[in-house]
N, C-alpha and C. Protein backbone atom coordinates (compact mmCIF):
# COMPACT_ATOMS: atom_id res chain seq x y z
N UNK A 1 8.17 12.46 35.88
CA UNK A 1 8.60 11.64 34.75
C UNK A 1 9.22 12.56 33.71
N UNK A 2 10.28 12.00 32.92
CA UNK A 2 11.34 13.12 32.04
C UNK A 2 10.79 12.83 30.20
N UNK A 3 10.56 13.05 29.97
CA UNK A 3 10.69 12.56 28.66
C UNK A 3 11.67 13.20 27.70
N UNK A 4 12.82 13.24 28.50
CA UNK A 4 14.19 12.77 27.71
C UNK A 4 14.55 11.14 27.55
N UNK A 5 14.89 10.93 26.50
CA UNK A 5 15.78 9.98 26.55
C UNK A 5 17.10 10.20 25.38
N UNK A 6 18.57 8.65 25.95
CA UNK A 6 19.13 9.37 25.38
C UNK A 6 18.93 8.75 24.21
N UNK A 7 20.22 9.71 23.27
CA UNK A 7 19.75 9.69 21.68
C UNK A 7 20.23 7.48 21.57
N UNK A 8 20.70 7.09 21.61
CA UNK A 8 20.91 5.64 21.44
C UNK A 8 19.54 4.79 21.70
N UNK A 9 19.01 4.92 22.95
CA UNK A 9 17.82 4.35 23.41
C UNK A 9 16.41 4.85 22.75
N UNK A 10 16.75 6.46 22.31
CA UNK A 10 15.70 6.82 21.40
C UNK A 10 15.42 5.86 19.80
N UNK A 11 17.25 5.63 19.41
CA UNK A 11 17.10 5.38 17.73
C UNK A 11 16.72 3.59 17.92
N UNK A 12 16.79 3.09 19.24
CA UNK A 12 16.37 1.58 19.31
C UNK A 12 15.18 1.35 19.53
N UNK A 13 14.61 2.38 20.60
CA UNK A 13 13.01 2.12 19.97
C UNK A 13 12.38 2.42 18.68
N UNK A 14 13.04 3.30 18.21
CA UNK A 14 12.74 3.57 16.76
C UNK A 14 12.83 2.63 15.38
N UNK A 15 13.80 2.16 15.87
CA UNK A 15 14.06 0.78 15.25
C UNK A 15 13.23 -0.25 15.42
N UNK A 16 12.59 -0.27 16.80
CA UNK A 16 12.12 -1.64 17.13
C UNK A 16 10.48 -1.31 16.49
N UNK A 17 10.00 -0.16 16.35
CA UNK A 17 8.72 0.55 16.15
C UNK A 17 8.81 0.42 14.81
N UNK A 18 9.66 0.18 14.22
CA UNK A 18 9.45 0.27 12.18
C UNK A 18 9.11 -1.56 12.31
N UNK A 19 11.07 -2.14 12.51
CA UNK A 19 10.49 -3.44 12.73
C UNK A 19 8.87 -3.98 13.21
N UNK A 20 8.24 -3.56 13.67
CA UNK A 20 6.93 -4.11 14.30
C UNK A 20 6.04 -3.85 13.28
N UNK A 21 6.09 -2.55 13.02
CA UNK A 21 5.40 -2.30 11.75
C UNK A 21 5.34 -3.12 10.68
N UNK A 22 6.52 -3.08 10.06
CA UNK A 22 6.98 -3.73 9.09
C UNK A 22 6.25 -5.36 9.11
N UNK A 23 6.50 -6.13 10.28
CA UNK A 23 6.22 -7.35 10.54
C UNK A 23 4.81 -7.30 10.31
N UNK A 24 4.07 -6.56 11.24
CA UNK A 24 2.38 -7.14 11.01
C UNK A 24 1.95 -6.24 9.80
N UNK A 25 2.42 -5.33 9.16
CA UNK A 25 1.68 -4.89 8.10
C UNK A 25 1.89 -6.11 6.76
N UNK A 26 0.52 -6.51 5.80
CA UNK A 26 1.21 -7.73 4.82
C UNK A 26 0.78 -6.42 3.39
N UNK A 27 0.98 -4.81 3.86
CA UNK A 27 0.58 -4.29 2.83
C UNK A 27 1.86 -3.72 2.22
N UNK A 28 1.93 -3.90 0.50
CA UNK A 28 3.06 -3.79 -0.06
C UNK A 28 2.96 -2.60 -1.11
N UNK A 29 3.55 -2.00 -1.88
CA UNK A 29 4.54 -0.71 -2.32
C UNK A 29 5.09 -1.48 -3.80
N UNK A 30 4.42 -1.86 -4.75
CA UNK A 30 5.23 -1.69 -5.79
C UNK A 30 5.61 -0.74 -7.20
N UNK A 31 6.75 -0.28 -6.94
CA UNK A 31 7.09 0.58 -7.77
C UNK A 31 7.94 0.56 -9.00
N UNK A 32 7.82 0.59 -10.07
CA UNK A 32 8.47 0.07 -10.82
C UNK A 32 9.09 -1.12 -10.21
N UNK A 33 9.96 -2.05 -10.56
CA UNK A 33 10.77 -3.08 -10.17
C UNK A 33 10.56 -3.26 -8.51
N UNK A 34 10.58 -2.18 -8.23
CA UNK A 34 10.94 -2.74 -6.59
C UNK A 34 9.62 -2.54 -5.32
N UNK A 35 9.81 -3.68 -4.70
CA UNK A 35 8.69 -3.42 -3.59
C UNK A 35 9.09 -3.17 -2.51
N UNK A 36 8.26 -2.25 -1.74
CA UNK A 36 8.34 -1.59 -0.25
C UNK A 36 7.69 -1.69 0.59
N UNK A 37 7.43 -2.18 1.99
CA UNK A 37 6.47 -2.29 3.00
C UNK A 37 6.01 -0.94 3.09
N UNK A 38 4.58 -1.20 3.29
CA UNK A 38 3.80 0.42 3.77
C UNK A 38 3.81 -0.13 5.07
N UNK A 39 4.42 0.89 6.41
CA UNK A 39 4.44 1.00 7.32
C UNK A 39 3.12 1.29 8.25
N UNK A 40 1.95 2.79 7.41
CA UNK A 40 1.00 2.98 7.79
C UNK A 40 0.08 3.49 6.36
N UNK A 41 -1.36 3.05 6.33
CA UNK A 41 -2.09 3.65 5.30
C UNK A 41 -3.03 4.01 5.67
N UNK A 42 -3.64 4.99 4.76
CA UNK A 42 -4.63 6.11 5.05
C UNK A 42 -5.74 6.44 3.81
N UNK A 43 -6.69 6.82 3.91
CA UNK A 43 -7.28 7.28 2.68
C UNK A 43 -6.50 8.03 1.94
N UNK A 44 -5.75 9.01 2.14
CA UNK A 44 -5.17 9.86 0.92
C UNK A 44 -3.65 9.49 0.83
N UNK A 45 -3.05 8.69 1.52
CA UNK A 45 -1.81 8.18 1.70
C UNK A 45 -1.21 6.98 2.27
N UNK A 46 0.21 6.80 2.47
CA UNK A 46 0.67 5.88 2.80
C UNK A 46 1.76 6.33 3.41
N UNK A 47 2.62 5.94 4.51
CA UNK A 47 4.08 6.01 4.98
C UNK A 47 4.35 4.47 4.70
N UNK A 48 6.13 5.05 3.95
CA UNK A 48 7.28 3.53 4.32
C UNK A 48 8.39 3.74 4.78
N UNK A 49 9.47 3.15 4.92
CA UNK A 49 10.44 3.67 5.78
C UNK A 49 11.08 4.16 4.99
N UNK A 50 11.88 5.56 5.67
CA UNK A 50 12.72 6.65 4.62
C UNK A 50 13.86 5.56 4.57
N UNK A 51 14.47 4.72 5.57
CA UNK A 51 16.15 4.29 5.49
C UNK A 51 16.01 3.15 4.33
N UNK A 52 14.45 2.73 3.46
CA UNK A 52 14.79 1.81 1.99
C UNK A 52 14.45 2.49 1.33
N UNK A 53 13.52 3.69 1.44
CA UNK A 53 13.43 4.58 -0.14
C UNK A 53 13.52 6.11 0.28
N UNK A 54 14.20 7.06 -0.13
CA UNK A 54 13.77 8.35 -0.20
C UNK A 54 13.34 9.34 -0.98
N UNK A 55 12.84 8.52 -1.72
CA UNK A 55 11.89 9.73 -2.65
C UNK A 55 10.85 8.62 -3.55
N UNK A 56 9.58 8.72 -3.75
CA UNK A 56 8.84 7.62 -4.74
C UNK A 56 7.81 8.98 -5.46
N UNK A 57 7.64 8.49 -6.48
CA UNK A 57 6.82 9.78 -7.67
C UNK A 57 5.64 8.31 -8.72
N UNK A 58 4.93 8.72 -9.51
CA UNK A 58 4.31 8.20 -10.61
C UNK A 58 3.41 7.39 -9.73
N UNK A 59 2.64 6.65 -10.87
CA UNK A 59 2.04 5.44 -10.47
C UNK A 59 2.70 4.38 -10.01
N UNK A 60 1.89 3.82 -9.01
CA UNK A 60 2.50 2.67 -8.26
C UNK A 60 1.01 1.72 -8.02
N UNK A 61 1.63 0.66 -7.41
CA UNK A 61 0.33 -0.35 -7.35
C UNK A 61 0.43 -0.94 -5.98
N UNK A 62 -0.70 -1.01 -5.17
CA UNK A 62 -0.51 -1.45 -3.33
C UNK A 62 -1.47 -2.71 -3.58
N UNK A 63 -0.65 -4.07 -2.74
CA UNK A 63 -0.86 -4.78 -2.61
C UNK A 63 -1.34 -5.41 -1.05
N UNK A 64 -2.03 -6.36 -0.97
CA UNK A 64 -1.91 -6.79 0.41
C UNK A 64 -1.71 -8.34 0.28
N UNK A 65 -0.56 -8.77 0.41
CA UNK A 65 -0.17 -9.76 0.64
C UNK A 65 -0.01 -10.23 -1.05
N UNK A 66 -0.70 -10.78 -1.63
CA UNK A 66 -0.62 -10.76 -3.15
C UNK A 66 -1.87 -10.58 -3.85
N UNK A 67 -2.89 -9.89 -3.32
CA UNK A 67 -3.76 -9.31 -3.95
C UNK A 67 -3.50 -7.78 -4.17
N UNK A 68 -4.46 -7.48 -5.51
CA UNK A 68 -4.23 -6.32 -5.75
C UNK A 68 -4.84 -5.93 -5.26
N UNK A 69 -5.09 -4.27 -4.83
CA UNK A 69 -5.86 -3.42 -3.89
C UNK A 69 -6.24 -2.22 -4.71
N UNK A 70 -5.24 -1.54 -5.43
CA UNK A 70 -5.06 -0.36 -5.44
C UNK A 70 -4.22 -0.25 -6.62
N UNK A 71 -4.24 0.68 -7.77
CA UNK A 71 -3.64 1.68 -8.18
C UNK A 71 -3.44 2.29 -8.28
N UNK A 72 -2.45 3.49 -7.70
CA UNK A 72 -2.69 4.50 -7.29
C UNK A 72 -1.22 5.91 -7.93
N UNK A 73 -1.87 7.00 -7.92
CA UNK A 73 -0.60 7.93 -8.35
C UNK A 73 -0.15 8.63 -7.38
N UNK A 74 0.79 8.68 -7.11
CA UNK A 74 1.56 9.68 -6.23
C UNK A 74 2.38 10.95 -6.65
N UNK A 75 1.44 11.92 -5.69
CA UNK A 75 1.72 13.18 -6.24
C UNK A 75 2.83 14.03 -5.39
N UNK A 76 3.25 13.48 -4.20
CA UNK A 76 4.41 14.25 -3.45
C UNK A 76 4.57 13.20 -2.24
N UNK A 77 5.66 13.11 -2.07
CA UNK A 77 6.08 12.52 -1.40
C UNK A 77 7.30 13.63 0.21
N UNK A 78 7.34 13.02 1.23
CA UNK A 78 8.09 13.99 1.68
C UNK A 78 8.84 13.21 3.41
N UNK A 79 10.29 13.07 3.99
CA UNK A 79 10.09 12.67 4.87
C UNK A 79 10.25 13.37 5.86
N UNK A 80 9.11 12.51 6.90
CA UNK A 80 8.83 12.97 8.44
C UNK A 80 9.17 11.80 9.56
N UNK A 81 9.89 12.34 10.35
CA UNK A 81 10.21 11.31 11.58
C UNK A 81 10.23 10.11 10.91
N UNK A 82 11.76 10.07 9.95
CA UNK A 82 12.40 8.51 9.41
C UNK A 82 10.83 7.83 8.71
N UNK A 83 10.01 8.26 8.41
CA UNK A 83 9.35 7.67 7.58
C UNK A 83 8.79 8.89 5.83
N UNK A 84 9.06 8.14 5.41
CA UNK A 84 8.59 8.47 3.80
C UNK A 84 6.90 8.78 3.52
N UNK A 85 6.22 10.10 3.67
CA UNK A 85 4.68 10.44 3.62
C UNK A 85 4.48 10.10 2.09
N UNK A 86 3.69 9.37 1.81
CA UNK A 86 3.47 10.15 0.32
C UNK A 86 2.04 9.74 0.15
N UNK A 87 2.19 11.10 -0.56
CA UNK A 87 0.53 11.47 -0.95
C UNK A 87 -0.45 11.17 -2.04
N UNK A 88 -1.18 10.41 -2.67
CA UNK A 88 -2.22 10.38 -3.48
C UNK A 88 -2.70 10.95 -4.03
N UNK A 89 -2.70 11.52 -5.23
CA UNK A 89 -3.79 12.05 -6.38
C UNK A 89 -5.26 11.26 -6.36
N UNK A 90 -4.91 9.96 -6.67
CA UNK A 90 -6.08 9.34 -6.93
C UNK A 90 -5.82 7.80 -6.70
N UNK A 91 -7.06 7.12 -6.41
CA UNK A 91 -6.22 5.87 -5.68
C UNK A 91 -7.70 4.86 -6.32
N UNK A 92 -7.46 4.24 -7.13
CA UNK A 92 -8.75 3.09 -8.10
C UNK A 92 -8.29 1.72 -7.36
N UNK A 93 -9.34 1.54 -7.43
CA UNK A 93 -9.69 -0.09 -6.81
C UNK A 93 -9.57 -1.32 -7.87
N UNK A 94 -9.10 -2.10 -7.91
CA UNK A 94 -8.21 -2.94 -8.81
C UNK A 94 -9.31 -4.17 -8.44
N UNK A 95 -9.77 -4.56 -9.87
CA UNK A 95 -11.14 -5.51 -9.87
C UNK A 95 -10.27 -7.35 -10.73
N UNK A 96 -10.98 -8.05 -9.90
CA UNK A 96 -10.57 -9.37 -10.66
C UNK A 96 -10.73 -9.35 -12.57
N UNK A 97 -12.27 -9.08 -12.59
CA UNK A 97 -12.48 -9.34 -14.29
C UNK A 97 -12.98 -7.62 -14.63
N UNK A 98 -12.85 -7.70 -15.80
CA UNK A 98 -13.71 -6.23 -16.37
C UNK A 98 -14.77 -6.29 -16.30
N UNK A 99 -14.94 -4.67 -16.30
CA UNK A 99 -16.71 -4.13 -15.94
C UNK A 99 -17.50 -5.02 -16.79
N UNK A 100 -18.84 -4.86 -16.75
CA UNK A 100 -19.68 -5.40 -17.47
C UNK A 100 -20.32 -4.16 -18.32
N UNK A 101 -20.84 -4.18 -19.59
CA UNK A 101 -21.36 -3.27 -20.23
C UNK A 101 -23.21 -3.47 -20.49
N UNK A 102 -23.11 -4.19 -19.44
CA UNK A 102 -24.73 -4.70 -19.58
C UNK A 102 -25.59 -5.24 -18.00
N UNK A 103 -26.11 -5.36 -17.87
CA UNK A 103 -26.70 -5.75 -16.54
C UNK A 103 -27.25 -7.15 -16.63
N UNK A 104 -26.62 -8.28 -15.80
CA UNK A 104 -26.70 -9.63 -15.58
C UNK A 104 -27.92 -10.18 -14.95
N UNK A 105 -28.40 -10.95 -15.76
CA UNK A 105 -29.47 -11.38 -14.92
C UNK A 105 -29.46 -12.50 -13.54
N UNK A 106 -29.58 -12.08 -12.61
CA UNK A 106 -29.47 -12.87 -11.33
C UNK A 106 -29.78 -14.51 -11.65
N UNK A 107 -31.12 -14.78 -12.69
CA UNK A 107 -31.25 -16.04 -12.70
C UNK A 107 -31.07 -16.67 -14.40
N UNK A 108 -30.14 -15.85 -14.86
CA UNK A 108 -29.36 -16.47 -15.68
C UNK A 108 -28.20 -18.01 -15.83
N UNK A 109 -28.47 -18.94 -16.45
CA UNK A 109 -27.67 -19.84 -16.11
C UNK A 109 -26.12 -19.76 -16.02
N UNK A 110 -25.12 -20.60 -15.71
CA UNK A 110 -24.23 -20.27 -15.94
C UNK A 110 -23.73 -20.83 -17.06
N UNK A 111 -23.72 -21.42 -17.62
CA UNK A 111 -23.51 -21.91 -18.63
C UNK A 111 -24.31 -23.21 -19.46
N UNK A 112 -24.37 -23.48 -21.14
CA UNK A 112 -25.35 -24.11 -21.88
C UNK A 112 -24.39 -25.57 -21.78
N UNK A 113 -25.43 -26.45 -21.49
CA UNK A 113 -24.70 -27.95 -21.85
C UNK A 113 -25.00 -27.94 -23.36
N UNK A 114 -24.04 -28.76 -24.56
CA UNK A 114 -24.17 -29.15 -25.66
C UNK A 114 -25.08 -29.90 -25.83
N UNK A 115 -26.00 -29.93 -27.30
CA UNK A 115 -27.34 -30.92 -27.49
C UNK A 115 -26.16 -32.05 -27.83
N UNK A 116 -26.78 -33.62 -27.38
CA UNK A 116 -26.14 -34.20 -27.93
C UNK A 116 -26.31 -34.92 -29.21
C-alpha cells in the first residue's frame, strides 16, 4: 500500500475532513464581530480553519450552539496543516446568574406570598 496520493485528491479529502468537522461541531468562535467554527477543542486550546481566519489574538468568547461556555484569552495563535492552533492563557466558565456572597439555605422558600 503507497501512501502517496496525488496533490488534487489529497486537497479533496481535506476539504471534505474540515467540511465534516465543521458540520457536526455546534461549537462557535466569537471574536469581536465575527464568528468562527472551532473545528477541534481541547483543554488548553482550540483549532478553526486557517482558509476563514489567519491570525485571532485577545479575548474571545466559545459558544456551543447559543450557550455560553467559555471566556477565554488567547495568547498565540499559529497555523498547522490548514488549520488555525490557538492557544489559551486562561479559559473561565461563563455562569447564568452571579456568584452568591452568602450560602443558601436548601430549605429556604422561594419566595413570600403578600399578607392580604
Amino acid at each position: 500500500m503507497t501512501d502517496f496520493l496525488p496533490k488534487d485528491v489529497q486537497e479533496g479529502l481535506d476539504a471534505a475532513r474540515k467540511r465534516d468537522l465543521r458540520r457536526r461541531s455546534r461549537l462557535r468562535v466569537l471574536a469581536g464581530e465575527e464568528v468562527y467554527p472551532i473545528l477541534r477543542f481541547w483543554g488548553t486550546g482550540f483549532a478553526l480553519d486557517a482558509d476563514q481566519v489567519q491570525h485571532i489574538r485577545g479575548l474571545v468568547d466559545i459558544y456551543d450552539g447559543t450557550r455560553h461556555l467559555y471566556q477565554s484569552l488567547i495568547i498565540a495563535s499559529a497555523v498547522e496543516a490548514g488549520e488555525l492552533i490557538c492557544t489559551m492563557k486562561r479559559s473561565t466558565a461563563a455562569h447564568d446568574a452571579p456568584p452568591l456572597d452568602y450560602v443558601r439555605d436548601e430549605d429556604a422558600p422561594v419566595g413570600y406570598l403578600p399578607r392580604a
